[in-house]
Protein backbone atom coordinates (compact mmCIF):
# COMPACT_ATOMS: atom_id res chain seq x y z
CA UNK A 1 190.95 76.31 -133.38
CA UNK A 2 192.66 72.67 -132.39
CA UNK A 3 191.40 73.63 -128.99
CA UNK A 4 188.12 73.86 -130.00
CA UNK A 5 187.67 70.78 -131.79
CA UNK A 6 189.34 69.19 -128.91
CA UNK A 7 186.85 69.88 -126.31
CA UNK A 8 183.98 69.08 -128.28
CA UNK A 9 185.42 65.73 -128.80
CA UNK A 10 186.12 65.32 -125.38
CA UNK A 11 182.54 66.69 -124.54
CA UNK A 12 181.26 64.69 -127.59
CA UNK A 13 182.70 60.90 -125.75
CA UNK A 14 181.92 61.83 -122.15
CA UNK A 15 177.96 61.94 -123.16
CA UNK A 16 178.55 58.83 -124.77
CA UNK A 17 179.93 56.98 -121.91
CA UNK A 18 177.15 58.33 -119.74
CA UNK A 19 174.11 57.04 -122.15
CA UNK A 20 172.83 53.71 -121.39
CA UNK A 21 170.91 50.89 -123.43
CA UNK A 22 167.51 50.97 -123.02
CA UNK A 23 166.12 47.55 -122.07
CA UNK A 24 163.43 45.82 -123.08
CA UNK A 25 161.12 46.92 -120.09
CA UNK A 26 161.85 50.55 -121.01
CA UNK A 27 161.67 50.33 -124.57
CA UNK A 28 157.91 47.95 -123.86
CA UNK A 29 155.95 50.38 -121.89
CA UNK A 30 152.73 48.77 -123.52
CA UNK A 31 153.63 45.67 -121.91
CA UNK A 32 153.88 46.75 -118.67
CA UNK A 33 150.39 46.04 -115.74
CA UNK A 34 149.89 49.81 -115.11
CA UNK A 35 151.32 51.38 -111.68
CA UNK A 36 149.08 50.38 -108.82
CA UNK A 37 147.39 47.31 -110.50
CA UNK A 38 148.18 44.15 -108.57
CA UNK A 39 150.35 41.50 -110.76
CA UNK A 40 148.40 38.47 -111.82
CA UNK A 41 150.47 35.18 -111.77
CA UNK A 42 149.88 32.75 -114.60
CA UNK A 43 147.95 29.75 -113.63
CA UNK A 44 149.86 26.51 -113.47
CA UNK A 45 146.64 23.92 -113.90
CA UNK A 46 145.61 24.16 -117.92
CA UNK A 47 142.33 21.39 -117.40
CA UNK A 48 139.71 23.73 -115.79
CA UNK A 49 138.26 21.87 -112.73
CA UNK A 50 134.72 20.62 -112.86
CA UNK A 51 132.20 22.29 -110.80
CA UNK A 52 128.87 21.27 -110.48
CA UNK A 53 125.99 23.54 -111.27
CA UNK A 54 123.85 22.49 -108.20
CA UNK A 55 126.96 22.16 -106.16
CA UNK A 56 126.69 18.90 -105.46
CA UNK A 57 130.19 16.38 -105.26
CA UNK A 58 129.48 14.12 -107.34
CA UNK A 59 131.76 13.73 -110.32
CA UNK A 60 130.95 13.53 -113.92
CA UNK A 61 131.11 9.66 -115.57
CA UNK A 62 131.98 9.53 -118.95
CA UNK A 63 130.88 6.30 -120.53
CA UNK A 64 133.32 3.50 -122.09
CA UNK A 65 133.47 3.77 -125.94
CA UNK A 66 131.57 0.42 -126.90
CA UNK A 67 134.11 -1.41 -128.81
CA UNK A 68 131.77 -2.79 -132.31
CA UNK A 69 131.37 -6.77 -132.85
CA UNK A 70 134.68 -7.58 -135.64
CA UNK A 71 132.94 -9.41 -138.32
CA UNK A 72 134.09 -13.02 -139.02
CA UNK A 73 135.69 -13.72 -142.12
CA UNK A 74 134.30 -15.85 -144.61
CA UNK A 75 136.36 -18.79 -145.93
CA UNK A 76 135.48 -19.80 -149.29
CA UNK A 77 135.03 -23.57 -150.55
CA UNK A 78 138.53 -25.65 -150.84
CA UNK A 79 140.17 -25.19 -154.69
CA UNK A 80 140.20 -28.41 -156.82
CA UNK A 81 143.75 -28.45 -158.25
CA UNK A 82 143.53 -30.69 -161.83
CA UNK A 83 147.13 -31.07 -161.81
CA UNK A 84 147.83 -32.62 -158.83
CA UNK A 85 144.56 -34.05 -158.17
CA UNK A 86 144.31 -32.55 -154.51
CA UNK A 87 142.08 -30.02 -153.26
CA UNK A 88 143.94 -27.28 -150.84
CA UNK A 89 141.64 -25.36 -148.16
CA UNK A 90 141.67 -21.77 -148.84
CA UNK A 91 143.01 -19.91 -145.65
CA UNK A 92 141.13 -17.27 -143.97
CA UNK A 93 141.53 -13.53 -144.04
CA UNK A 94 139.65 -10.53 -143.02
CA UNK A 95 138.43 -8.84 -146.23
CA UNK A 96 138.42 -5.13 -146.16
CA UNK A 97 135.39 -4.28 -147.66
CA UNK A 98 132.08 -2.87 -146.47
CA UNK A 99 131.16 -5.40 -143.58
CA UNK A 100 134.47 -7.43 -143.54
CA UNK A 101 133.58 -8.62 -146.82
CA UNK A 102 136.59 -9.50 -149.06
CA UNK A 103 137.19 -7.78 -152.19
CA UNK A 104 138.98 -8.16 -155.44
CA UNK A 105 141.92 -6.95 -154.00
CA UNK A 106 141.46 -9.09 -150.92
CA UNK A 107 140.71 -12.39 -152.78
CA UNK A 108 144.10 -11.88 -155.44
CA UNK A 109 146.39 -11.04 -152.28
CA UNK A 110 145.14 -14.32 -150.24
CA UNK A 111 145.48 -16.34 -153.66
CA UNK A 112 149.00 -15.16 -154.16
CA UNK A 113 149.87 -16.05 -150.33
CA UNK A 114 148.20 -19.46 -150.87
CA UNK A 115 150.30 -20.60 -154.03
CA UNK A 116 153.27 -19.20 -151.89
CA UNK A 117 152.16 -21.09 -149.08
CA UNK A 118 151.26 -24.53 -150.69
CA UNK A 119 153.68 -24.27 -153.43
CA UNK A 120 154.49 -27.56 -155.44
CA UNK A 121 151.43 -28.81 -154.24
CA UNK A 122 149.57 -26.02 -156.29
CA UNK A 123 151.09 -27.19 -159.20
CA UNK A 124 151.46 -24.42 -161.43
CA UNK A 125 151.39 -20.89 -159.48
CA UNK A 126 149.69 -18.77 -162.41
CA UNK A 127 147.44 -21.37 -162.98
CA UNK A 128 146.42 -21.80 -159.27
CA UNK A 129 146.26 -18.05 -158.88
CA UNK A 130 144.10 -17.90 -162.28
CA UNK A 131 141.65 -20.31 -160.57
CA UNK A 132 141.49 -19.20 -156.96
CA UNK A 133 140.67 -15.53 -158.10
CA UNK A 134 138.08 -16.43 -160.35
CA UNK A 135 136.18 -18.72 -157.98
């Protein structure tokens, strides 16, 4: 009975060591170009050339984008400052509203720079930023 068991184990790892992995080209058959079909090679070039319809060799021009005019910005009138006495230019800035023109936003940003910018001269920063929005 030992005998038997034996030789079916033996039998048992000899068709093991004979069976093979399958690879993926054997496993795939879907994948594969059918037998007799010729192989088609990928193409390297992705932009499709141009050919003309009448055949002629002239190329196609594309026209230049036209870049659009960039509005000029508006300075407003110079600030009177009552506690110094001096009147301070405001500085120009591109607004980004419809147009170029400057907005609320616009106008409190370039007041803020401007009592940075001219600072004892402004006398009072609030004050000068109070005034310069408001204007």
């Amino acid at each position: 009975m030992a005998r038997i068991g034996f030789i079916v184990l033996l039998a048992l790892v000899a068709l093991a060591s004979s069976a093979q992995a399958q690879t993926d080209d054997e496993r795939y058959t879907i994948m594969r170009p059918e037998p007799g079909t010729k192989r088609e090679l990928p193409r390297i070039d992705l932009v499709p050339t141009y050919k003309s319809p009448r055949g002629t060799r002239n190329r196609v021009v594309t026209p230049r984008p036209a870049t659009p005019p960039q509005p000029q910005a508006q300075v407003p009138p110079p600030l009177y400052v009552p506690q110094t006495g001096q009147t301070l230019p405001n500085l120009p800035m591109q607004g980004s509203g419809p147009g170029g023109r400057e907005t609320y936003q616009d106008r409190a940003v370039r007041c803020a720079h401007q009592a940075g910018v001219y600072g004892a001269q402004a006398g009072n920063s609030n004050a000068y930023i109070g005034s310069c929005i408001n204007q």
